[in-house]
PDB file of N, CA and C in Angstrom:
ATOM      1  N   UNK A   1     -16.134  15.554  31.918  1.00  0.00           N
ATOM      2  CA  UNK A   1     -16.435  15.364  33.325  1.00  0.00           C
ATOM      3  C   UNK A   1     -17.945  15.364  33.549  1.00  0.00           C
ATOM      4  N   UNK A   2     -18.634  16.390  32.700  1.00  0.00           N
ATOM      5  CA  UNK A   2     -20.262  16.490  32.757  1.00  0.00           C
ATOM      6  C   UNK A   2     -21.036  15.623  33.019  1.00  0.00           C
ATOM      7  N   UNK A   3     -20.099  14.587  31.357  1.00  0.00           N
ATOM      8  CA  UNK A   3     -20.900  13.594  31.407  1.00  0.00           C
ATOM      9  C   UNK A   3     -20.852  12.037  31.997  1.00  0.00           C
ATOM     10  N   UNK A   4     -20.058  12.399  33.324  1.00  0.00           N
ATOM     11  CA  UNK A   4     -20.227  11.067  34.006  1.00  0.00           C
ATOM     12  C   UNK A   4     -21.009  11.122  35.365  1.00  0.00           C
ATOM     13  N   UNK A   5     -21.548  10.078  36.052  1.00  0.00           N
ATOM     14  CA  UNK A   5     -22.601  10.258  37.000  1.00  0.00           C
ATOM     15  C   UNK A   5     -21.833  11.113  38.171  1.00  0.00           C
ATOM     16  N   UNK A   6     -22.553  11.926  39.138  1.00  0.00           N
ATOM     17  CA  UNK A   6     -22.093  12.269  40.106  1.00  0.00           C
ATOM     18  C   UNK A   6     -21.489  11.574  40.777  1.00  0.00           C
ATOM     19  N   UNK A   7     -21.318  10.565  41.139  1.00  0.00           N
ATOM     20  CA  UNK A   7     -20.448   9.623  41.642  1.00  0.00           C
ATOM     21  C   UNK A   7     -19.670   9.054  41.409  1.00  0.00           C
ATOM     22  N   UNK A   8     -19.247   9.286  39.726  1.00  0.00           N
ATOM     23  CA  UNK A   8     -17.740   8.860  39.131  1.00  0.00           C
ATOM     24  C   UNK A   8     -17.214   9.913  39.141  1.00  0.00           C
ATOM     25  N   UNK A   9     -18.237  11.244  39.508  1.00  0.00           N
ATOM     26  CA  UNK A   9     -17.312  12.502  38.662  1.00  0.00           C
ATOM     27  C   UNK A   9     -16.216  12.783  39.963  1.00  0.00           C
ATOM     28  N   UNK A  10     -17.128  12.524  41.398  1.00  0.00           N
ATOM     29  CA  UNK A  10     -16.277  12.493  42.603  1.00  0.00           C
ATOM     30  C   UNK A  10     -14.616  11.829  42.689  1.00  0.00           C
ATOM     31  N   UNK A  11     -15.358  10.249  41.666  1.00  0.00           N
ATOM     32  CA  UNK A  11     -14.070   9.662  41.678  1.00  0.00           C
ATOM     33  C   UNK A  11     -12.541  10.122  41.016  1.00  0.00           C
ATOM     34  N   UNK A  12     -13.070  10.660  39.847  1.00  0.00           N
ATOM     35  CA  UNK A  12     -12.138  11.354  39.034  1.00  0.00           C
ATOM     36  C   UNK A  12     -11.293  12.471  39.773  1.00  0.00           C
ATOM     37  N   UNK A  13     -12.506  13.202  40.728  1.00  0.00           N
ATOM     38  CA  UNK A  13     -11.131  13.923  41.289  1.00  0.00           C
ATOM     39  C   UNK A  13     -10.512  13.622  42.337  1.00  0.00           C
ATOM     40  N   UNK A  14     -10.425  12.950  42.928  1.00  0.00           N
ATOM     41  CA  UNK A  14     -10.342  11.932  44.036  1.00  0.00           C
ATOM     42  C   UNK A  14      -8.840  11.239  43.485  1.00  0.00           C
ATOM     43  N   UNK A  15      -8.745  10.609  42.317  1.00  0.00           N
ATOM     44  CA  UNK A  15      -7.836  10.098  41.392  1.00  0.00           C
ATOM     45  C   UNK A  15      -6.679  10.979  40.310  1.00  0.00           C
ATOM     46  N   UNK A  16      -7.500  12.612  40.469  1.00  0.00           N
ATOM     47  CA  UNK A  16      -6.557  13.090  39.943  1.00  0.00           C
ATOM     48  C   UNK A  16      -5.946  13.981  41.075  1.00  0.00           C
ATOM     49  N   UNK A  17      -6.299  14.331  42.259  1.00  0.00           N
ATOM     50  CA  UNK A  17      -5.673  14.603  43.353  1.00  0.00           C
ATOM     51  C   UNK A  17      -4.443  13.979  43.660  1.00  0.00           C
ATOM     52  N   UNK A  18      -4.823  12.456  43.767  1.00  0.00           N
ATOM     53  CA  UNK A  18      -3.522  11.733  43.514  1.00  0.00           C
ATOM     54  C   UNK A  18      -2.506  11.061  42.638  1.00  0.00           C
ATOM     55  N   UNK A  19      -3.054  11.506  41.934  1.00  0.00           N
ATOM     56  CA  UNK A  19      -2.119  11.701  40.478  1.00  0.00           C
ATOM     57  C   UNK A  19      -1.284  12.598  40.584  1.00  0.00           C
ATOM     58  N   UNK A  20      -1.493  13.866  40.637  1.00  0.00           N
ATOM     59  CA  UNK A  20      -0.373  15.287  40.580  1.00  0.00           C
ATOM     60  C   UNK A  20       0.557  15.054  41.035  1.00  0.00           C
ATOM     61  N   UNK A  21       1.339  15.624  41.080  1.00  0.00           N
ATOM     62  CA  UNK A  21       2.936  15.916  42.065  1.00  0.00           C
ATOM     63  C   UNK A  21       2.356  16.681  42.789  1.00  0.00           C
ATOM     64  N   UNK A  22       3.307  17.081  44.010  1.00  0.00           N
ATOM     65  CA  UNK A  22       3.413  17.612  45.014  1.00  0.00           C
ATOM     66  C   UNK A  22       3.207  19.354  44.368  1.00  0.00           C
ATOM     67  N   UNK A  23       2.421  19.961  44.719  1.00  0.00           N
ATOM     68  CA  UNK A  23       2.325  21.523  44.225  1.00  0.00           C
ATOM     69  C   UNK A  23       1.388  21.550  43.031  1.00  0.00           C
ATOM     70  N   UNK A  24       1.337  20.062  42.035  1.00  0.00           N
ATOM     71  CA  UNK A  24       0.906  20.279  41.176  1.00  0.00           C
ATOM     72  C   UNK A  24      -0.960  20.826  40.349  1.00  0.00           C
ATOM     73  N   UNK A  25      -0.489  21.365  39.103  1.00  0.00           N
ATOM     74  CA  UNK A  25      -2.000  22.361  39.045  1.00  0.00           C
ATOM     75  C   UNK A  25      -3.294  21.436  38.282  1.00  0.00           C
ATOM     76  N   UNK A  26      -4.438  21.651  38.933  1.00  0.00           N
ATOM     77  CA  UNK A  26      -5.241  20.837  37.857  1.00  0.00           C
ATOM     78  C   UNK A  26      -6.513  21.925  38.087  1.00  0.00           C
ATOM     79  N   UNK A  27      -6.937  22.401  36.492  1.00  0.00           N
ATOM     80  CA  UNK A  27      -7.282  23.321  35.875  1.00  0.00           C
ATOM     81  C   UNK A  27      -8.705  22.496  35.764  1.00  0.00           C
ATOM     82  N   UNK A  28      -9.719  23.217  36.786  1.00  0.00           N
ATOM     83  CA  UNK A  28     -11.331  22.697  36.872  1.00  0.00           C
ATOM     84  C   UNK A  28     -12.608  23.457  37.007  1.00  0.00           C
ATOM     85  N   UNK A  29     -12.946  24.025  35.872  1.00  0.00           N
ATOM     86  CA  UNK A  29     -14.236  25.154  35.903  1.00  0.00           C
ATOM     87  C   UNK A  29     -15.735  24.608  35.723  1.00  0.00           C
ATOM     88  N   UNK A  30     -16.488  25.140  36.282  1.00  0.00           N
ATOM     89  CA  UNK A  30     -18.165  24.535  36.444  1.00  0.00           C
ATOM     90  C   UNK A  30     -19.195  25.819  36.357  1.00  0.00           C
ATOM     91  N   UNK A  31     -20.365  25.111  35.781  1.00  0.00           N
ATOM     92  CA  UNK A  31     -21.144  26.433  36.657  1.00  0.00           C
ATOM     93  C   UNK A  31     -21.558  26.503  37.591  1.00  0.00           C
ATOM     94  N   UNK A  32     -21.877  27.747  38.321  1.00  0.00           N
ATOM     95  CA  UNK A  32     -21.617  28.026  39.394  1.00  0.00           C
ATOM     96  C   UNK A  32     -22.747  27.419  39.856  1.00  0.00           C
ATOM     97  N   UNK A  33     -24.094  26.903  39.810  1.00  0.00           N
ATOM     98  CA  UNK A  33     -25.010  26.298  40.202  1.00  0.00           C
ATOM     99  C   UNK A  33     -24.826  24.793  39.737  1.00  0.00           C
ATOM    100  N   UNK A  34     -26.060  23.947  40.814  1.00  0.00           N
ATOM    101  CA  UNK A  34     -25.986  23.085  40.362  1.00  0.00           C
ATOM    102  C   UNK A  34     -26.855  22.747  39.351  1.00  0.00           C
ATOM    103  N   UNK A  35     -26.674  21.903  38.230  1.00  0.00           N
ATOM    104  CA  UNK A  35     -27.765  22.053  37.052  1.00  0.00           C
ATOM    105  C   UNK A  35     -27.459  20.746  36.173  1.00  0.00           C
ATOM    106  N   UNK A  36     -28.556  20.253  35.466  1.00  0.00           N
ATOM    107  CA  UNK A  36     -28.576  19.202  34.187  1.00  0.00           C
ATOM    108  C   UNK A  36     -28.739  19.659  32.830  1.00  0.00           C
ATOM    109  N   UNK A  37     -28.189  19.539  31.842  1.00  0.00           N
ATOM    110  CA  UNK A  37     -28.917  19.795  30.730  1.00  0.00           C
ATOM    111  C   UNK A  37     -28.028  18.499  29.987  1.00  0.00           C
ATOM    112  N   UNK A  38     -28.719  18.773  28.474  1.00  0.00           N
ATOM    113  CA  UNK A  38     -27.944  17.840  27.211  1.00  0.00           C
ATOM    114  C   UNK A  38     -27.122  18.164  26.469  1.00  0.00           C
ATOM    115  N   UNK A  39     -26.141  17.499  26.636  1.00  0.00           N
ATOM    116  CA  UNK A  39     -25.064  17.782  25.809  1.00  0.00           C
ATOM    117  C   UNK A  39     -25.145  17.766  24.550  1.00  0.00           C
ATOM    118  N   UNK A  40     -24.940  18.681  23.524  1.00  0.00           N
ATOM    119  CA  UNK A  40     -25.414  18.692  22.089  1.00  0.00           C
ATOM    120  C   UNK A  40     -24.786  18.018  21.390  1.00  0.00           C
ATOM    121  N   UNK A  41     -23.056  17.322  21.764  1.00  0.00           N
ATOM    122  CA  UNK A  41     -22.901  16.827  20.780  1.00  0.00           C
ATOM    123  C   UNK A  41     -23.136  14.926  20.939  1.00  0.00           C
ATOM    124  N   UNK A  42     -23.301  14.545  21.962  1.00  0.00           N
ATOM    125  CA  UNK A  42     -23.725  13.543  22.408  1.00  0.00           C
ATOM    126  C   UNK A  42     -25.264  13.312  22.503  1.00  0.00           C
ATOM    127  N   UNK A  43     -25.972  14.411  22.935  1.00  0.00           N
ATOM    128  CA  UNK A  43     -27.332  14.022  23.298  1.00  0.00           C
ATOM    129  C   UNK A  43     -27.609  13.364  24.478  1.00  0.00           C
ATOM    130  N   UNK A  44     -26.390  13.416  25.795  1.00  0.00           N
ATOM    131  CA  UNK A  44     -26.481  12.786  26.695  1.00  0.00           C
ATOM    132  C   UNK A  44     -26.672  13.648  27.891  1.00  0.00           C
ATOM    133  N   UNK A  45     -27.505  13.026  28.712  1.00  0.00           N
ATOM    134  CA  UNK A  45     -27.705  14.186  29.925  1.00  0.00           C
ATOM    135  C   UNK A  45     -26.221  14.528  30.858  1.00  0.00           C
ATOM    136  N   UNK A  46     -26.033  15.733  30.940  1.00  0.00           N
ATOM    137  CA  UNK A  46     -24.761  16.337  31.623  1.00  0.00           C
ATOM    138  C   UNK A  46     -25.368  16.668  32.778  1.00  0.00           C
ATOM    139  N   UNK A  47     -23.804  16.740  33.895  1.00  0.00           N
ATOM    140  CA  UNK A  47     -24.874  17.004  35.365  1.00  0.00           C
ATOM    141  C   UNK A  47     -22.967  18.112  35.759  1.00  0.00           C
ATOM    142  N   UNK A  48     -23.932  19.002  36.645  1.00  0.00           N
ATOM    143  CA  UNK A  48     -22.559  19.607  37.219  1.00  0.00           C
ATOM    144  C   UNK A  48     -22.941  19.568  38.707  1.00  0.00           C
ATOM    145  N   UNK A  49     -22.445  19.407  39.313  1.00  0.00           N
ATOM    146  CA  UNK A  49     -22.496  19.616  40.878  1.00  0.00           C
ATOM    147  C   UNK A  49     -22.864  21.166  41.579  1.00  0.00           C
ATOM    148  N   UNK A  50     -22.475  22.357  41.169  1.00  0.00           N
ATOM    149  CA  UNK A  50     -22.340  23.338  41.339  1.00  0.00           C
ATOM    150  C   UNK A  50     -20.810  23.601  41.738  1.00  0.00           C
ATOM    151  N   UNK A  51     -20.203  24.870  41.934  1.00  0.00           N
ATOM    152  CA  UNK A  51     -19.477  25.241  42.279  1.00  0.00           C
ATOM    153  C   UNK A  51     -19.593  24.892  44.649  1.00  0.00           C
ATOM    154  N   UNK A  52     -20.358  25.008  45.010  1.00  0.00           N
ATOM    155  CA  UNK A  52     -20.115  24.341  46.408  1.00  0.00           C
ATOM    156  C   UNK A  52     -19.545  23.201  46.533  1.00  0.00           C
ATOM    157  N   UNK A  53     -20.204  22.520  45.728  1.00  0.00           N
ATOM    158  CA  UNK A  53     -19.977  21.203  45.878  1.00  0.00           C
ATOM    159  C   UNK A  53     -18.480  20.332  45.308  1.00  0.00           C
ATOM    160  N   UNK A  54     -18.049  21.491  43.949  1.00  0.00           N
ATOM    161  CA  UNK A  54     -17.083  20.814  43.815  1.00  0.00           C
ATOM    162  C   UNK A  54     -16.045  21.421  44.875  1.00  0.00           C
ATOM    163  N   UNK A  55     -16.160  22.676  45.322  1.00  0.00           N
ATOM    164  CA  UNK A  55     -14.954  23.511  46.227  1.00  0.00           C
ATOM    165  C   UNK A  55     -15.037  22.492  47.315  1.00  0.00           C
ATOM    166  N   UNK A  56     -15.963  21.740  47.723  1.00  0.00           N
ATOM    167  CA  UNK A  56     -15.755  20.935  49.029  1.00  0.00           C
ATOM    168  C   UNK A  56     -15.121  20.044  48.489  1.00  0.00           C
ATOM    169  N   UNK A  57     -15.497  19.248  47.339  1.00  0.00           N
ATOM    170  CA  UNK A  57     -14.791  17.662  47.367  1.00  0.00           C
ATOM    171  C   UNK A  57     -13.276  17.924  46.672  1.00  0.00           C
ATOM    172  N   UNK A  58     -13.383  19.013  45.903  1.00  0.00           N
ATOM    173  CA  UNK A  58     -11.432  19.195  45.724  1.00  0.00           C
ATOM    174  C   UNK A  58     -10.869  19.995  47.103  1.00  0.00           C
ATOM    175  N   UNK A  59     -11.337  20.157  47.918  1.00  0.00           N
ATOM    176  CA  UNK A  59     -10.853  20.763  49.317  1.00  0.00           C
ATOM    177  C   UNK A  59     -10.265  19.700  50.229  1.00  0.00           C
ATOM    178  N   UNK A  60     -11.488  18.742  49.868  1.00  0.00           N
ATOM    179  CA  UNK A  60     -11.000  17.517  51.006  1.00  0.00           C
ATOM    180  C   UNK A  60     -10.027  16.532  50.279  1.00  0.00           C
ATOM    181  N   UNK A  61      -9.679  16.720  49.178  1.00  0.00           N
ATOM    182  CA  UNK A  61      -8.933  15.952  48.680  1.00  0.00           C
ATOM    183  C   UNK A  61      -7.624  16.566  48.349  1.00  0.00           C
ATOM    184  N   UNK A  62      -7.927  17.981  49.245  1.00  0.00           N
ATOM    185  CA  UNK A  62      -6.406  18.359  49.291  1.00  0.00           C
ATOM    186  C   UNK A  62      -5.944  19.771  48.001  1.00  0.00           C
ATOM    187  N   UNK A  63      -7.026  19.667  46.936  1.00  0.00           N
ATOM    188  CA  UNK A  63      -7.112  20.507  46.237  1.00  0.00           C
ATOM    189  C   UNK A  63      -7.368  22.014  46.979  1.00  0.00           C
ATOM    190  N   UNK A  64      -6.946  23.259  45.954  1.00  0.00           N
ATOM    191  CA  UNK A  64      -7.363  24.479  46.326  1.00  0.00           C
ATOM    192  C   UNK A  64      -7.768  25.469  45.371  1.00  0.00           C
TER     193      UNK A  64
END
């Protein structure tokens, strides 16, 4: 998930919101800030949103 732009990473959950079944669980941990670094086994820059940011966009998409 890191390593796609902030704006696909939105999409992904956006797409797996509606993917699930009804009740169903989708298992999503971050750090709690927002931050960049490189991924070691790629060498590619990783981005996380922070924890605000993802609690809003899996909120509005119905996630909890």
């Amino acid at each position: 998930m890191f390593l796609l732009p902030t704006d696909i990473q939105i999409v992904v959950i956006r797409k797996v919101a509606k993917a699930l079944n009804p009740r169903g669980k989708f298992l999503f941990t971050s750090p709690a800030q927002a931050v960049m670094w490189h991924d070691s086994l790629t060498g590619r820059e990783s981005i996380s949103l922070g924890d605000e940011r993802y609690e809003q966009t899996l909120g509005a998409e119905g996630l909890v």
